[in-house]
C-alpha atoms as a PDB file:
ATOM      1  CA  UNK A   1     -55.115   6.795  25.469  1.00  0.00           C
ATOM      2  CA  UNK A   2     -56.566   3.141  25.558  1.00  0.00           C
ATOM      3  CA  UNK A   3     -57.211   1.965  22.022  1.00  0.00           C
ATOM      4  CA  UNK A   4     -60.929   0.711  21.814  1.00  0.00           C
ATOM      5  CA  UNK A   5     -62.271  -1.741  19.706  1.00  0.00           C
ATOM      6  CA  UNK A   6     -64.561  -1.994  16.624  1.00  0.00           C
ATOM      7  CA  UNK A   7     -65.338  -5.411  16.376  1.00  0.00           C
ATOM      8  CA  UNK A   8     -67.098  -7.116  12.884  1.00  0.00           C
ATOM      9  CA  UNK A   9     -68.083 -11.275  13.875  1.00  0.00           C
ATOM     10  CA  UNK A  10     -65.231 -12.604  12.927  1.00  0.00           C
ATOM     11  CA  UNK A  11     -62.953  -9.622  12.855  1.00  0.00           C
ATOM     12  CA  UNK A  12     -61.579  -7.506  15.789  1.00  0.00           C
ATOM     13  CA  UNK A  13     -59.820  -5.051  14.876  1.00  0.00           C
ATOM     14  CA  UNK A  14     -58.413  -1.061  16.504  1.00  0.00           C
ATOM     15  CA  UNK A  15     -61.254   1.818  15.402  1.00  0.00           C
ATOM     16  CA  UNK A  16     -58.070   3.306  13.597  1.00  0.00           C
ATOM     17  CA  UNK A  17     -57.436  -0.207  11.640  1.00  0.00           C
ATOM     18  CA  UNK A  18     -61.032  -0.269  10.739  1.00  0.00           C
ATOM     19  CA  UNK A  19     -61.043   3.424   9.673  1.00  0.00           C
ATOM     20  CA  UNK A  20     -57.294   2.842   7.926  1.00  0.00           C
ATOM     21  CA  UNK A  21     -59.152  -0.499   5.808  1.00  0.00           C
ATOM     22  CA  UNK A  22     -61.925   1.263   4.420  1.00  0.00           C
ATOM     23  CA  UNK A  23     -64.111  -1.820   5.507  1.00  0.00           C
ATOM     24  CA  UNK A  24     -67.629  -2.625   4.317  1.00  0.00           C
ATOM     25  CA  UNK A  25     -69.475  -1.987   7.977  1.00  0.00           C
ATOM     26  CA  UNK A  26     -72.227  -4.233   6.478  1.00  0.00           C
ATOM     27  CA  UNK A  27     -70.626  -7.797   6.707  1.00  0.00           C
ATOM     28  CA  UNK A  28     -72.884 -10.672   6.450  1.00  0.00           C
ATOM     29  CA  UNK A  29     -74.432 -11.765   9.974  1.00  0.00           C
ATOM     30  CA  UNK A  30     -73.208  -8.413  11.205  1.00  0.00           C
ATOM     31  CA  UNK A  31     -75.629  -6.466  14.123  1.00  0.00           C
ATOM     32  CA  UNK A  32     -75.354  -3.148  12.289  1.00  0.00           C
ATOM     33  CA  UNK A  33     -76.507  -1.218  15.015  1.00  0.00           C
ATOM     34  CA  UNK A  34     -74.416  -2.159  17.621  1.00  0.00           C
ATOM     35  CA  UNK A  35     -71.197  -1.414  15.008  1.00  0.00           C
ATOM     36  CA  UNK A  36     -72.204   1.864  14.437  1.00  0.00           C
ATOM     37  CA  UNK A  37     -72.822   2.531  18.214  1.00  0.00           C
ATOM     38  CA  UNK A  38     -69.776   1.334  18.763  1.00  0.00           C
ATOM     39  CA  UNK A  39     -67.913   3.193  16.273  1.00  0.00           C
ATOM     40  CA  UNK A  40     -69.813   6.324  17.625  1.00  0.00           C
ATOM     41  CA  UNK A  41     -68.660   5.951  21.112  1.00  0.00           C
ATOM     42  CA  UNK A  42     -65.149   5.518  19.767  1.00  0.00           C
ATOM     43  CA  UNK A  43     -65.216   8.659  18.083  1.00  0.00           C
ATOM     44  CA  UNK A  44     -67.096  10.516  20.544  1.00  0.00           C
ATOM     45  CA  UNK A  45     -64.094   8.986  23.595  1.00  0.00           C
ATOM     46  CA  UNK A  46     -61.115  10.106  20.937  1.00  0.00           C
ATOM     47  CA  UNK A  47     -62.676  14.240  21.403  1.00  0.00           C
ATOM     48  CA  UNK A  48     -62.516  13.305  25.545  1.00  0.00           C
ATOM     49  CA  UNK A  49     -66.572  13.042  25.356  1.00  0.00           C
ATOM     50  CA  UNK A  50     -66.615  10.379  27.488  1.00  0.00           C
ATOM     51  CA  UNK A  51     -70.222  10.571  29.408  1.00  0.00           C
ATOM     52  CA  UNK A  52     -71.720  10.471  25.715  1.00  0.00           C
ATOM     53  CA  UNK A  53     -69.167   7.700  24.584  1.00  0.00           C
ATOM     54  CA  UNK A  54     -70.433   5.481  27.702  1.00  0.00           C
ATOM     55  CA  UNK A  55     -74.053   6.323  26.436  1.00  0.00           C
ATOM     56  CA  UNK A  56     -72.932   5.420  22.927  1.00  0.00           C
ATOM     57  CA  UNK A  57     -71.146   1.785  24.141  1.00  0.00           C
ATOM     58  CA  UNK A  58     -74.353   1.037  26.671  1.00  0.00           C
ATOM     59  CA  UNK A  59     -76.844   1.457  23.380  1.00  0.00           C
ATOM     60  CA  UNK A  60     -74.404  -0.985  21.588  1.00  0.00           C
ATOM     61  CA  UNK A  61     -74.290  -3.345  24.909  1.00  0.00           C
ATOM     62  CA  UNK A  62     -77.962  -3.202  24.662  1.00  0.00           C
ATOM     63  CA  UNK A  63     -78.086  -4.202  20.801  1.00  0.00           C
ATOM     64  CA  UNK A  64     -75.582  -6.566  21.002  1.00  0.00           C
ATOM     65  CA  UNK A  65     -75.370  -8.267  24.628  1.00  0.00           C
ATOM     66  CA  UNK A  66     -72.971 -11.012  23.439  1.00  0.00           C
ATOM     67  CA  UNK A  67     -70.462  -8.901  22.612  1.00  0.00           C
ATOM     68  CA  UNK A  68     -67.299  -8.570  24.692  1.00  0.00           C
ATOM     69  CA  UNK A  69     -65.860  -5.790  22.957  1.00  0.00           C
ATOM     70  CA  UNK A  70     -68.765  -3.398  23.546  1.00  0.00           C
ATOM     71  CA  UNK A  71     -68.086  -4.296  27.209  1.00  0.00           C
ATOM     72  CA  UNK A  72     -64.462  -3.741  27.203  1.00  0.00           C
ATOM     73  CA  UNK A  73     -65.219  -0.254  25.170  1.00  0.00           C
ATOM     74  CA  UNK A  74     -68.112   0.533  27.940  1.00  0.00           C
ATOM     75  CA  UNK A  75     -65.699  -0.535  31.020  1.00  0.00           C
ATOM     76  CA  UNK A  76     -62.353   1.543  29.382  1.00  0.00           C
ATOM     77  CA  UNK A  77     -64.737   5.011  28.904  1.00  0.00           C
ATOM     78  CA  UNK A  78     -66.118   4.461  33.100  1.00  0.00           C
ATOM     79  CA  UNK A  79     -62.505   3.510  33.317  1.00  0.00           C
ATOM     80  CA  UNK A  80     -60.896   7.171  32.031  1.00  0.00           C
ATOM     81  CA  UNK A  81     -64.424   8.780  33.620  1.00  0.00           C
ATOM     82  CA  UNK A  82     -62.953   7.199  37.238  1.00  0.00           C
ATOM     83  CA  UNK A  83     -59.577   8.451  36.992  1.00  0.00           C
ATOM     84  CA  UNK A  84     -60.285  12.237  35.924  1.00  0.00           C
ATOM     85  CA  UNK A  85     -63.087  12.355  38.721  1.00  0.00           C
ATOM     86  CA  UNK A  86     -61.953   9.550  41.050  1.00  0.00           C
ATOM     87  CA  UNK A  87     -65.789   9.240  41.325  1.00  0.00           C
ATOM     88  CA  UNK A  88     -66.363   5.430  43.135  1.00  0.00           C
ATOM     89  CA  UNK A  89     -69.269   4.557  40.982  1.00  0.00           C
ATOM     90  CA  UNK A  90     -67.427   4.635  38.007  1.00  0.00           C
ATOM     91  CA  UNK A  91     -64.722   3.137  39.573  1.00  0.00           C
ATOM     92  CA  UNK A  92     -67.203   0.285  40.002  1.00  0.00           C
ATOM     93  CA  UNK A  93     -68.952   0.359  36.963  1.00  0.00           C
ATOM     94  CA  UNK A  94     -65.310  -0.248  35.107  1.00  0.00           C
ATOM     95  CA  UNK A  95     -64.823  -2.822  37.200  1.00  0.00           C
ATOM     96  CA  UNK A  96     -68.420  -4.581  36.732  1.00  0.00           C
ATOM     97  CA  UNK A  97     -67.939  -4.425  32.922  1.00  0.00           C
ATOM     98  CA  UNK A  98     -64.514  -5.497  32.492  1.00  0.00           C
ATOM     99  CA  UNK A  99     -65.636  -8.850  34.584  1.00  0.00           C
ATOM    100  CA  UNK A 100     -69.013  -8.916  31.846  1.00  0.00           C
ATOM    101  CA  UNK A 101     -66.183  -8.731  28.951  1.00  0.00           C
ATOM    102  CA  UNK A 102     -64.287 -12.008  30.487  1.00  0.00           C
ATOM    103  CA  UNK A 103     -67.298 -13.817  30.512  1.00  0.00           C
ATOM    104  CA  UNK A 104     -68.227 -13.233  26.952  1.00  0.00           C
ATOM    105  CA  UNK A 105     -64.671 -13.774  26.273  1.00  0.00           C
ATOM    106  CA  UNK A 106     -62.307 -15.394  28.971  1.00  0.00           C
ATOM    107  CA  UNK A 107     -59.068 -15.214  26.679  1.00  0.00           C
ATOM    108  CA  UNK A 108     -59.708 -11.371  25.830  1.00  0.00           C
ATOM    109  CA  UNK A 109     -55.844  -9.861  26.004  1.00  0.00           C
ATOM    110  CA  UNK A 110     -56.936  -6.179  25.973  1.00  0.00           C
ATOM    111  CA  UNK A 111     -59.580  -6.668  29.062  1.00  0.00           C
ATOM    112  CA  UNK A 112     -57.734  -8.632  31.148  1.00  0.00           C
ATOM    113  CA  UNK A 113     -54.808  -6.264  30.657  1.00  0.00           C
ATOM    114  CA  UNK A 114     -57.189  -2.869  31.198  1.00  0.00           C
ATOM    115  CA  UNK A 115     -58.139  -4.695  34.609  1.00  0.00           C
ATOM    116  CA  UNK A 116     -54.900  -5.393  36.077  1.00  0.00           C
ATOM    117  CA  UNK A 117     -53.714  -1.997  35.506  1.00  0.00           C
ATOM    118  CA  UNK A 118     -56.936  -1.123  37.359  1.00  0.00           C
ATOM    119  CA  UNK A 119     -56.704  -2.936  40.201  1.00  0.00           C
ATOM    120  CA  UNK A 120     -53.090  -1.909  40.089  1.00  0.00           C
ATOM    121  CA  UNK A 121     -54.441   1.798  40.349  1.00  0.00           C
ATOM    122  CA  UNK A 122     -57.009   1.278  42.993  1.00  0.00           C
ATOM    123  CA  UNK A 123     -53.813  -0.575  45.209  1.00  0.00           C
ATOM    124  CA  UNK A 124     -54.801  -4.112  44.537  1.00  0.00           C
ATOM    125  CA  UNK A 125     -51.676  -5.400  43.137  1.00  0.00           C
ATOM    126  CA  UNK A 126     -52.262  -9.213  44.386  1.00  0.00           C
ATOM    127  CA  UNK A 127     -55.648  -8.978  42.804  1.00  0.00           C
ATOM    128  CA  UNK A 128     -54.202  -8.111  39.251  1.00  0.00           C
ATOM    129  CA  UNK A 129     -51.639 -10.582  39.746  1.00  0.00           C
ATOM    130  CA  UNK A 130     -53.942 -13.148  40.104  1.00  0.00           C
ATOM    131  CA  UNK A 131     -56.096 -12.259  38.205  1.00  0.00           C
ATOM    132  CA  UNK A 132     -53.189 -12.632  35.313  1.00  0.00           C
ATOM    133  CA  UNK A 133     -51.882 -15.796  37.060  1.00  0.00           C
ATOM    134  CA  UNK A 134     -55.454 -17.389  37.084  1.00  0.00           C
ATOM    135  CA  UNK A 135     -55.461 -16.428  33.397  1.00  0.00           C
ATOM    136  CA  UNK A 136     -52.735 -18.382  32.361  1.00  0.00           C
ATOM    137  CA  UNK A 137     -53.797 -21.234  34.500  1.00  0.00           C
ATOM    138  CA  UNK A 138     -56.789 -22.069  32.573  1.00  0.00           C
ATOM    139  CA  UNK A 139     -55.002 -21.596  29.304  1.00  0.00           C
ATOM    140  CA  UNK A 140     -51.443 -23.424  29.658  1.00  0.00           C
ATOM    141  CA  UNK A 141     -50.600 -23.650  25.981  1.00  0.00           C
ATOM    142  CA  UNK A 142     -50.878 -19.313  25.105  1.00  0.00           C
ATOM    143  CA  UNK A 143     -48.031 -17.244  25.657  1.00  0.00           C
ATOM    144  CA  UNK A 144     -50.156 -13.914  25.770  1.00  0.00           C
ATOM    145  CA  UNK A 145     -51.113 -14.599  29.906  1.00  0.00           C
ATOM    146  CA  UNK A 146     -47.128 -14.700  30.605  1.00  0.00           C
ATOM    147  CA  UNK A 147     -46.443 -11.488  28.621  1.00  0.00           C
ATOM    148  CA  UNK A 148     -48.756 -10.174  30.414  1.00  0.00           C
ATOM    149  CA  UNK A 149     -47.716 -11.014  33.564  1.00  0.00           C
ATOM    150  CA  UNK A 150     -43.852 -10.299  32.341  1.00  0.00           C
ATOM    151  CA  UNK A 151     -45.337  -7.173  32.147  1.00  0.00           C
ATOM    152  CA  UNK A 152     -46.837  -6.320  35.196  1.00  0.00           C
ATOM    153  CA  UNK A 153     -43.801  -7.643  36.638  1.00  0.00           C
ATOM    154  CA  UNK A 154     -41.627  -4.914  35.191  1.00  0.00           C
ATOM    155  CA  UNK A 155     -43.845  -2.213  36.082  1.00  0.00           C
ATOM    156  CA  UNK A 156     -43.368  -3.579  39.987  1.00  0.00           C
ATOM    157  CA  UNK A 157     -39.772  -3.368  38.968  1.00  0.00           C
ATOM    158  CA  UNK A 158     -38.724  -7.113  39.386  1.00  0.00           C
ATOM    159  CA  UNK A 159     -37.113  -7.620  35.703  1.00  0.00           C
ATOM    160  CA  UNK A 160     -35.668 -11.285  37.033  1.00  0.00           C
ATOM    161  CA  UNK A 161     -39.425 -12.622  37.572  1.00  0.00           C
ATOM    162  CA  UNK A 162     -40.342 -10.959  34.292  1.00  0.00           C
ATOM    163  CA  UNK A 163     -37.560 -12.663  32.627  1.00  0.00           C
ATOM    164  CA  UNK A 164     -38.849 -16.142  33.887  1.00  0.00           C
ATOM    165  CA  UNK A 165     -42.713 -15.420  32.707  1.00  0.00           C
ATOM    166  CA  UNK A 166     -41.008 -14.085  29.207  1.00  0.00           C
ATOM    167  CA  UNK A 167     -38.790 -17.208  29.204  1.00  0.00           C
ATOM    168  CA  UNK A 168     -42.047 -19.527  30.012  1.00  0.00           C
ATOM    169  CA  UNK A 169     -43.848 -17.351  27.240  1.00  0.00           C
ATOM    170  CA  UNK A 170     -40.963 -18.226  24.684  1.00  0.00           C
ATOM    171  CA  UNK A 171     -41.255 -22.006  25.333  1.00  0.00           C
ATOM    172  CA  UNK A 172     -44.743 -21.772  24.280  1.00  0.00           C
ATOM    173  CA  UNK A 173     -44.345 -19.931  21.389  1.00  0.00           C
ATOM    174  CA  UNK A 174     -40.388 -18.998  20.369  1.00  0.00           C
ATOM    175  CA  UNK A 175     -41.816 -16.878  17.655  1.00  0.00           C
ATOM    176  CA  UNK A 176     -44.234 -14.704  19.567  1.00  0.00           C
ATOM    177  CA  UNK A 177     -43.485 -11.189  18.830  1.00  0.00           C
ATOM    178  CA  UNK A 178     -44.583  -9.323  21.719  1.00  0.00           C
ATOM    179  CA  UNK A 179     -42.336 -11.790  24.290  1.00  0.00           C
ATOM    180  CA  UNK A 180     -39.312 -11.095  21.982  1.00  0.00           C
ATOM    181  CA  UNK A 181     -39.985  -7.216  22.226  1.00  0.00           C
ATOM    182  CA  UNK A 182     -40.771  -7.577  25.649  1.00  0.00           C
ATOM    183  CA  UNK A 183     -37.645  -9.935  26.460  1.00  0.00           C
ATOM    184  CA  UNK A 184     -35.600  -7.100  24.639  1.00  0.00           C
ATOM    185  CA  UNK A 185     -36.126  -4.623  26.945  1.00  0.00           C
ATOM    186  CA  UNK A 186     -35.316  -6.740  29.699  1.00  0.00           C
ATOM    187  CA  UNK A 187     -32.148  -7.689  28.102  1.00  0.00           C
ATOM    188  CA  UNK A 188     -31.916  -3.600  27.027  1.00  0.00           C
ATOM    189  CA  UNK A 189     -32.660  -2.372  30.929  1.00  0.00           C
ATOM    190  CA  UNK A 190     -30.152  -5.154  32.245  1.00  0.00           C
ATOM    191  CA  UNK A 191     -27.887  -3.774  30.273  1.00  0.00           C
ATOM    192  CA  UNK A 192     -27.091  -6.358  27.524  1.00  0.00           C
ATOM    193  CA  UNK A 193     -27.399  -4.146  24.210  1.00  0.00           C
ATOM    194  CA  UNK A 194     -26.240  -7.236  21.708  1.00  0.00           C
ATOM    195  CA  UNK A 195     -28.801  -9.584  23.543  1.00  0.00           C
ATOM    196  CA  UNK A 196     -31.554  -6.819  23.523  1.00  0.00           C
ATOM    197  CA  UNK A 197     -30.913  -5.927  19.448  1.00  0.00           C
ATOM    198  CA  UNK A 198     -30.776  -9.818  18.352  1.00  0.00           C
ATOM    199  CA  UNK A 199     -34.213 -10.124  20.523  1.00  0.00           C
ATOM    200  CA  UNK A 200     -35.963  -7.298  18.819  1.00  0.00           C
ATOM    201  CA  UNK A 201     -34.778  -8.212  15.928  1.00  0.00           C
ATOM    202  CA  UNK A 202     -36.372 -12.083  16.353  1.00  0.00           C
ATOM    203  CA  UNK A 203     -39.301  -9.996  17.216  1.00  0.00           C
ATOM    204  CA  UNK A 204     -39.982  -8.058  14.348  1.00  0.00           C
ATOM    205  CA  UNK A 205     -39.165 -11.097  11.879  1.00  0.00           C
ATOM    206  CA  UNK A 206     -42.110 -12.290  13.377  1.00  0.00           C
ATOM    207  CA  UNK A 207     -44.407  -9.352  12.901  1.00  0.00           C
ATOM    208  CA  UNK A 208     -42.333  -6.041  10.816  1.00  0.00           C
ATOM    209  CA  UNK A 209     -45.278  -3.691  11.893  1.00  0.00           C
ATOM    210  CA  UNK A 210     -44.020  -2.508  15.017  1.00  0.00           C
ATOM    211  CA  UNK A 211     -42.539   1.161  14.324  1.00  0.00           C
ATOM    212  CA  UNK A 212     -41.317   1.260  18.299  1.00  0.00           C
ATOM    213  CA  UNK A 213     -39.405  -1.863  17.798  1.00  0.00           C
ATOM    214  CA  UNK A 214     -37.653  -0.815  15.072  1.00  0.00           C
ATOM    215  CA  UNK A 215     -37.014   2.596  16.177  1.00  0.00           C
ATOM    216  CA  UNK A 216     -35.105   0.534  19.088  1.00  0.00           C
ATOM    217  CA  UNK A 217     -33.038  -1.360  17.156  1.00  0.00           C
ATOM    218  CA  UNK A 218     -32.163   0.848  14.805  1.00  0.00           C
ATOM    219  CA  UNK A 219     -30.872   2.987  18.038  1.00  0.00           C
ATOM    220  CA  UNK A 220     -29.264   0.425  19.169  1.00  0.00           C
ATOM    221  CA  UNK A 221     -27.274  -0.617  16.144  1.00  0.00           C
ATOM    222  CA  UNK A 222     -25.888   3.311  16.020  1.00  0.00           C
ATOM    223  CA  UNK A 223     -25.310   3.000  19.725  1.00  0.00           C
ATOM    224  CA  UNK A 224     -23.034  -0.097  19.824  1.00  0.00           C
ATOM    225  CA  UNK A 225     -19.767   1.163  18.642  1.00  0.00           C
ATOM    226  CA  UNK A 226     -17.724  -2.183  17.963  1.00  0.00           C
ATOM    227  CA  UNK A 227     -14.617  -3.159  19.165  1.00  0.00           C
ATOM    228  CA  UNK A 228     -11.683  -1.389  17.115  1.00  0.00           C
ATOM    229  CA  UNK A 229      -8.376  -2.383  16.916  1.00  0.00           C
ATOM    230  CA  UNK A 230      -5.289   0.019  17.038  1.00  0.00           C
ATOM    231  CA  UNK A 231      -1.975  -0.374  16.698  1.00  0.00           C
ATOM    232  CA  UNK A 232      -0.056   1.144  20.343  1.00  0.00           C
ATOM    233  CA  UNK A 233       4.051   1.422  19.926  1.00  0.00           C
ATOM    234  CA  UNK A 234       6.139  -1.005  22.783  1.00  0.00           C
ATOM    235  CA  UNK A 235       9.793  -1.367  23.480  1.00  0.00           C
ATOM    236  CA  UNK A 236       9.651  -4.204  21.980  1.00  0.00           C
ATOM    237  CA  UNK A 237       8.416  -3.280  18.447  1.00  0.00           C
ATOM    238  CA  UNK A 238       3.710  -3.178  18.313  1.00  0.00           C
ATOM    239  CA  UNK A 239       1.066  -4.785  19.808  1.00  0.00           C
ATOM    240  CA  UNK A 240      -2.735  -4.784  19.389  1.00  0.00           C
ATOM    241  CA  UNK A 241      -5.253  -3.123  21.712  1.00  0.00           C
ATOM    242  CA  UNK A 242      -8.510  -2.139  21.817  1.00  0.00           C
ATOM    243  CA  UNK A 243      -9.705   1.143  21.918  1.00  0.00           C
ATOM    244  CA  UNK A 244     -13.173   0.909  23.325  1.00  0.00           C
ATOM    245  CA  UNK A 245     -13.366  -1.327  26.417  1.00  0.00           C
ATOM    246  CA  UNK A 246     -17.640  -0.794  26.417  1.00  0.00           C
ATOM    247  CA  UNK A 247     -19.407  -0.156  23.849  1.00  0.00           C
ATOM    248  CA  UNK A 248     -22.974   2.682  25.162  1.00  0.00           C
ATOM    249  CA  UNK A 249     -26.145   1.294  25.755  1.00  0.00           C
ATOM    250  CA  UNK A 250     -29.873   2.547  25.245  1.00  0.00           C
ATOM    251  CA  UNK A 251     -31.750   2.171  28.609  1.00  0.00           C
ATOM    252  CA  UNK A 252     -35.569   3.060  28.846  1.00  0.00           C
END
């Protein structure tokens, strides 16, 4: 399920991160309403109620119309409503208020993601790529766009052009944890194990909260048997060889 937001002026942060924080709802400057209708359409789209979860996010939309995250929240509930009924007015409606999220906030990651794997869904691959492409365009100095589009790439199954955006993401930012994971699973579905550990490890030095990432390496590190030497008679007294010639790999 997509992960909606809860979003405090200043803060943005998962419903479960807000719930997990125990966070004062009442911040200073804060449009109370809209927060709680948010947090009620959250909880009302968690128990699949998703027609009263789109009536929760619209009342919030209404209360707060400057918000992108109410949008994205609105656009992800017509989004699920779409695929379970394949209905084309919600298909629409999705679409209509993921584009009113990026213009309340052009550089929102979760929105522009949602979309592409819309239009990816609706078979309008070019559009999501460009969409993504235009995205990093107009912001040449963020790494997220190029994950992104890494990502999108790897889904189409072309891991060499996901590589580039990863390694055009890393020049940007060499410590930005979701290229490194990323740019291990490239390395791990290529087939290079030792590259795909040492690049999940970068990763989580740069942000230890990933559980997935360190469920991978620690797979990995019991997977890679190293290289042991044995001792193998010859006429002419012993020589040294080595008993594994590969060492297993972890694919996805």
């Amino acid at each position: 399920m997509r992960e909606l937001i809860v979003s405090i002026p200043g803060v943005t942060m998962t419903a479960r991160a807000c719930a997990l924080a125990g966070l004062c709802l009442l911040a200073a400057g804060c449009n109370v309403m809209s927060h709680s209708q948010n947090a009620e359409g959250v909880r009302l789209y968690q128990q699949g109620q998703y027609q009263q979860a789109a009536v929760s996010f619209e009342k919030a939309v209404a209360n707060d119309p400057h918000s992108a995250d109410s949008y994205y929240n609105l656009a992800s509930t017509y989004h699920r409503m779409a695929k379970l009924s394949n209905r084309p007015e919600d298909w629409k409606l999705a679409e209509d208020d993921y584009n009113l999220c990026l213009d309340r906030d052009p550089n929102h990651r979760d929105c522009h993601r949602a979309l592409a794997v819309m239009l990816v869904e609706q078979n309008r691959s070019e559009q999501a790529f460009r969409l993504l492409e235009g995205w990093a365009n107009t912001n040449p100095t963020s790494a997220e766009p190029k994950v992104e589009l890494a990502r999108l790439s790897q889904e189409f199954g072309n891991g060499p052009q996901a590589r580039e955006y990863l390694l055009e993401a890393l020049a940007i930012n060499p410590y930005d944890a979701r290229a490194l994971s990323a740019m291990g699973r490239v390395h791990e579905e290529s087939g290079n194990a030792q590259q795909a550990l040492a690049a999940y490890k970068r990763s989580l030095n740069s942000d230890s909260f990933q559980p997935e990432v360190q469920t991978r390496v620690a797979q990995l590190q019991s997977a890679v048997v190293p290289m042991t030497p044995t001792v193998a008679p010859t006429t002419s007294g012993t020589r040294t060889v080595n008993a594994n010639t590969t060492s297993p790999v972890i694919r996805y």
